[in-house]
C-alpha atoms as a PDB file:
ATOM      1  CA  UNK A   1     -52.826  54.393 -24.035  1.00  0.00           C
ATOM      2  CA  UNK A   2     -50.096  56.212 -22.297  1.00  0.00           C
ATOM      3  CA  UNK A   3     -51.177  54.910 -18.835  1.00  0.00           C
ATOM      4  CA  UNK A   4     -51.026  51.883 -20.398  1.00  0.00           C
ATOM      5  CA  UNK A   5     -47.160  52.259 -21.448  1.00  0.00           C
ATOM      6  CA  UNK A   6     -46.072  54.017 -18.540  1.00  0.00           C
ATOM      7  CA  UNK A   7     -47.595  51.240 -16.162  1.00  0.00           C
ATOM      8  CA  UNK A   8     -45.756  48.682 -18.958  1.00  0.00           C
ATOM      9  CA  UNK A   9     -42.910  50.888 -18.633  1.00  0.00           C
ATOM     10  CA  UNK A  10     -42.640  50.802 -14.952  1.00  0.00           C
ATOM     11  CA  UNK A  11     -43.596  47.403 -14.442  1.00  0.00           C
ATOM     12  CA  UNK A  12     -40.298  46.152 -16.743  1.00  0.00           C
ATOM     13  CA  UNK A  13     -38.370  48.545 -14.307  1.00  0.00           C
ATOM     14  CA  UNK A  14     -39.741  46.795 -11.461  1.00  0.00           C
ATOM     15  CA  UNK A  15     -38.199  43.858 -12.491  1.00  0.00           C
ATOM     16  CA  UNK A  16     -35.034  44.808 -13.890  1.00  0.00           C
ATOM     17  CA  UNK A  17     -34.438  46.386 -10.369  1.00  0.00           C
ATOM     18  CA  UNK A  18     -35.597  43.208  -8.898  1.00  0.00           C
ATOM     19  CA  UNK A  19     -32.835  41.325 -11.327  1.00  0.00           C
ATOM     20  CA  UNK A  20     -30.191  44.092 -10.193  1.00  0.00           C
ATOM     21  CA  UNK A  21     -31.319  43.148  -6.549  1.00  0.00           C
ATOM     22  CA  UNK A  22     -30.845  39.263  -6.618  1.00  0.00           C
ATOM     23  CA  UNK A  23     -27.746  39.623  -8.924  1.00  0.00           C
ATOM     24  CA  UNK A  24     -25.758  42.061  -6.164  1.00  0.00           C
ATOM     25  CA  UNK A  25     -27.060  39.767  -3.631  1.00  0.00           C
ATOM     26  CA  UNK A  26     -25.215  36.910  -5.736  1.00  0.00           C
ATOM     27  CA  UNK A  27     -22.601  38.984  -6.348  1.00  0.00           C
ATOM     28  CA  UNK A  28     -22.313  39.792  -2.220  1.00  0.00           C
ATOM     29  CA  UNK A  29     -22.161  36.343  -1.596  1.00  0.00           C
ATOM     30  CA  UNK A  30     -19.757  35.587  -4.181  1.00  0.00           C
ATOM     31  CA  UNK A  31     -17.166  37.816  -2.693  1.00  0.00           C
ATOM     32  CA  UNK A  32     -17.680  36.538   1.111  1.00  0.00           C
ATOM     33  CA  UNK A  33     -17.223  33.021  -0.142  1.00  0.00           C
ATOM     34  CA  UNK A  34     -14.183  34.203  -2.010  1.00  0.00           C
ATOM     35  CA  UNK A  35     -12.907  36.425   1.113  1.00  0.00           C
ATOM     36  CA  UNK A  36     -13.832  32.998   3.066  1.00  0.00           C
ATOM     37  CA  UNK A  37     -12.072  30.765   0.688  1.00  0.00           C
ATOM     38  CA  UNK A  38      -8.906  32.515   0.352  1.00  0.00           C
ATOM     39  CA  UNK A  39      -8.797  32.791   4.348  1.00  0.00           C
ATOM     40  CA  UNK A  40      -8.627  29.005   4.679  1.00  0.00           C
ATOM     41  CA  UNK A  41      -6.065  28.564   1.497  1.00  0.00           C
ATOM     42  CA  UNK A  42      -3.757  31.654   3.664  1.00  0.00           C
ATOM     43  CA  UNK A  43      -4.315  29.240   7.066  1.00  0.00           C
ATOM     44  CA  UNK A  44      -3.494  25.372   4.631  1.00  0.00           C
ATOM     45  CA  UNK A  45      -0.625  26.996   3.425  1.00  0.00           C
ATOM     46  CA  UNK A  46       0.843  27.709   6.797  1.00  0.00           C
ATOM     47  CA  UNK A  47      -0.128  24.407   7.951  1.00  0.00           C
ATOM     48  CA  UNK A  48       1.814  22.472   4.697  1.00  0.00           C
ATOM     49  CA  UNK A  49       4.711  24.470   5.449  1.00  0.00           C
ATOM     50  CA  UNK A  50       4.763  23.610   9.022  1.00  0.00           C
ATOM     51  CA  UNK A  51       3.872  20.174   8.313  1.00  0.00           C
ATOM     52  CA  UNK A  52       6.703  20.419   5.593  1.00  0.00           C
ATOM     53  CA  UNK A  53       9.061  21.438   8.682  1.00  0.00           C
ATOM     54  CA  UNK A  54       8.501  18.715  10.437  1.00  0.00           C
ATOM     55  CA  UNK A  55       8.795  15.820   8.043  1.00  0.00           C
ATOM     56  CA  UNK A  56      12.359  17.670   7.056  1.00  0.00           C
ATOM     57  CA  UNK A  57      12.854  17.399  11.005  1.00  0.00           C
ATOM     58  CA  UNK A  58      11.514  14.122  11.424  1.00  0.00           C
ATOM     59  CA  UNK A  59      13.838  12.499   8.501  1.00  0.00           C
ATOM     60  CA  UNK A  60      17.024  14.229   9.923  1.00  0.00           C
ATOM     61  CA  UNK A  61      15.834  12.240  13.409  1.00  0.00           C
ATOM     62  CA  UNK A  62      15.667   8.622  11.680  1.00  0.00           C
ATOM     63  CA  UNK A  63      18.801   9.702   9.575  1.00  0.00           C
ATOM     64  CA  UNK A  64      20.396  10.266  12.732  1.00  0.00           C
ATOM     65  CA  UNK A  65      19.047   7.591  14.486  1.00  0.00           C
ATOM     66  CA  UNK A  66      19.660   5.104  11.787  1.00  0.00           C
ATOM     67  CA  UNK A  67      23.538   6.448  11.751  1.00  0.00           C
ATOM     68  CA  UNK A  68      23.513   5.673  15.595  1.00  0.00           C
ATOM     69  CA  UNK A  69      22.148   1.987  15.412  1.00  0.00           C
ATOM     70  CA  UNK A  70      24.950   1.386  12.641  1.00  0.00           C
ATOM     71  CA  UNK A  71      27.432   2.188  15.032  1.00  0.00           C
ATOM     72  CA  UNK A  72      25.891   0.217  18.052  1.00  0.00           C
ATOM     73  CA  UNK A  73      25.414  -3.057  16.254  1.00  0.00           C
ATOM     74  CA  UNK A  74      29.210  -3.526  15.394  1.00  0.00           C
ATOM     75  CA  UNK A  75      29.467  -3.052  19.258  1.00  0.00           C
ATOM     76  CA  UNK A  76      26.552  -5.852  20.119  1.00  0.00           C
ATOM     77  CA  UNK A  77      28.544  -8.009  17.994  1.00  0.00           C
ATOM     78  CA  UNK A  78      31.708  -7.616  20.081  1.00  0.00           C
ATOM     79  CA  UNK A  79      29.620  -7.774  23.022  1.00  0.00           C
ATOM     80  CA  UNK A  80      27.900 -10.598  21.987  1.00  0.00           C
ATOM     81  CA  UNK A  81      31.229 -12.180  21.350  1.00  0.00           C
ATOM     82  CA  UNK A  82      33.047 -11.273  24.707  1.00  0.00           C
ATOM     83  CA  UNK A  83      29.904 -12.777  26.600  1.00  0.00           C
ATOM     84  CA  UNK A  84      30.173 -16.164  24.774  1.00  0.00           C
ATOM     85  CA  UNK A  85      34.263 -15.842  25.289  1.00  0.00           C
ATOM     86  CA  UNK A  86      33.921 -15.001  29.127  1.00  0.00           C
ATOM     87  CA  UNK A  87      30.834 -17.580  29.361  1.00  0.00           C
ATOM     88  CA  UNK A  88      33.245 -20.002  27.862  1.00  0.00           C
ATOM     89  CA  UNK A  89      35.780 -19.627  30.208  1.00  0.00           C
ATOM     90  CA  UNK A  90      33.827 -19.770  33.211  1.00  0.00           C
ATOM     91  CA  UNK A  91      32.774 -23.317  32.207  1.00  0.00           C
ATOM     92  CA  UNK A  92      36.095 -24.348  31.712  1.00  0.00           C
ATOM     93  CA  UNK A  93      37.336 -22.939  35.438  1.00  0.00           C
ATOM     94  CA  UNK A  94      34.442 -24.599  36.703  1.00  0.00           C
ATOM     95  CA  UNK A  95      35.722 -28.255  35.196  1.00  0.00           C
ATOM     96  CA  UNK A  96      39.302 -27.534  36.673  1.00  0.00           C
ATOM     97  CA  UNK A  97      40.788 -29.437  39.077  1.00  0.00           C
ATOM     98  CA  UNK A  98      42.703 -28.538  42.134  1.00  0.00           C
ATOM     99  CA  UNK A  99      43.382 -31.893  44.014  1.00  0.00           C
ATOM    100  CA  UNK A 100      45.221 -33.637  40.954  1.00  0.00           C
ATOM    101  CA  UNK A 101      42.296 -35.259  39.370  1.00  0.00           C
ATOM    102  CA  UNK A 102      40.704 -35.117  35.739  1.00  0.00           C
ATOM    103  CA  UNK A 103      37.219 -34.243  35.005  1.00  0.00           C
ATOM    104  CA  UNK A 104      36.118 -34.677  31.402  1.00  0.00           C
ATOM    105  CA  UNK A 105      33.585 -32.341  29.946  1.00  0.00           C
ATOM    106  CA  UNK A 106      31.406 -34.044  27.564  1.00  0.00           C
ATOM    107  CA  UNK A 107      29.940 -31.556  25.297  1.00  0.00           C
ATOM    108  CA  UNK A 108      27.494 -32.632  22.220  1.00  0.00           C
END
């Protein structure tokens, strides 16, 4: 009967170190995973802030570039206008006479 227990006895050890086994084994992988994981949080974070930089960078750009085309298209308008002024006056010298007659220009 005591072979019996002690054979009992060390079979339940047997598996309780077989359970203590697979559990550090979880446990081991647990902790890579978790070494793994916060590696890739340390290399997102760097990579939001960085991407962060660059959308501050990238708004200060169309700010600027915005501010520019204000000031240009105040300009194109007076551009615009001298061109139609110095267009206008071309086709009147062209219509002028030197030789004392009158040529009407018929515009519709």
């Amino acid at each position: 009967m005591m072979t019996t227990t002690s054979e009992n006895i060390s079979s339940q050890m047997q598996e309780i170190y077989e359970t203590i086994n697979i559990l550090a084994g979880g446990i081991q992988t647990l902790n890579d995973d978790t070494q793994r994981l916060s590696s890739e949080l340390i290399k997102l974070q760097s990579s939001i802030e960085s991407l962060t930089q660059d959308i501050g960078s990238l708004k200060l750009s169309v700010q600027e570039k915005s501010s520019f085309l204000d000031g240009v298209k105040p300009n194109q308008e007076i551009l615009q206008q001298d061109v139609a002024s110095l267009k206008q006056k071309i086709d009147d010298l062209q219509y002028v006479s030197y030789d004392a007659t009158l040529i009407w220009k018929i515009v519709s």
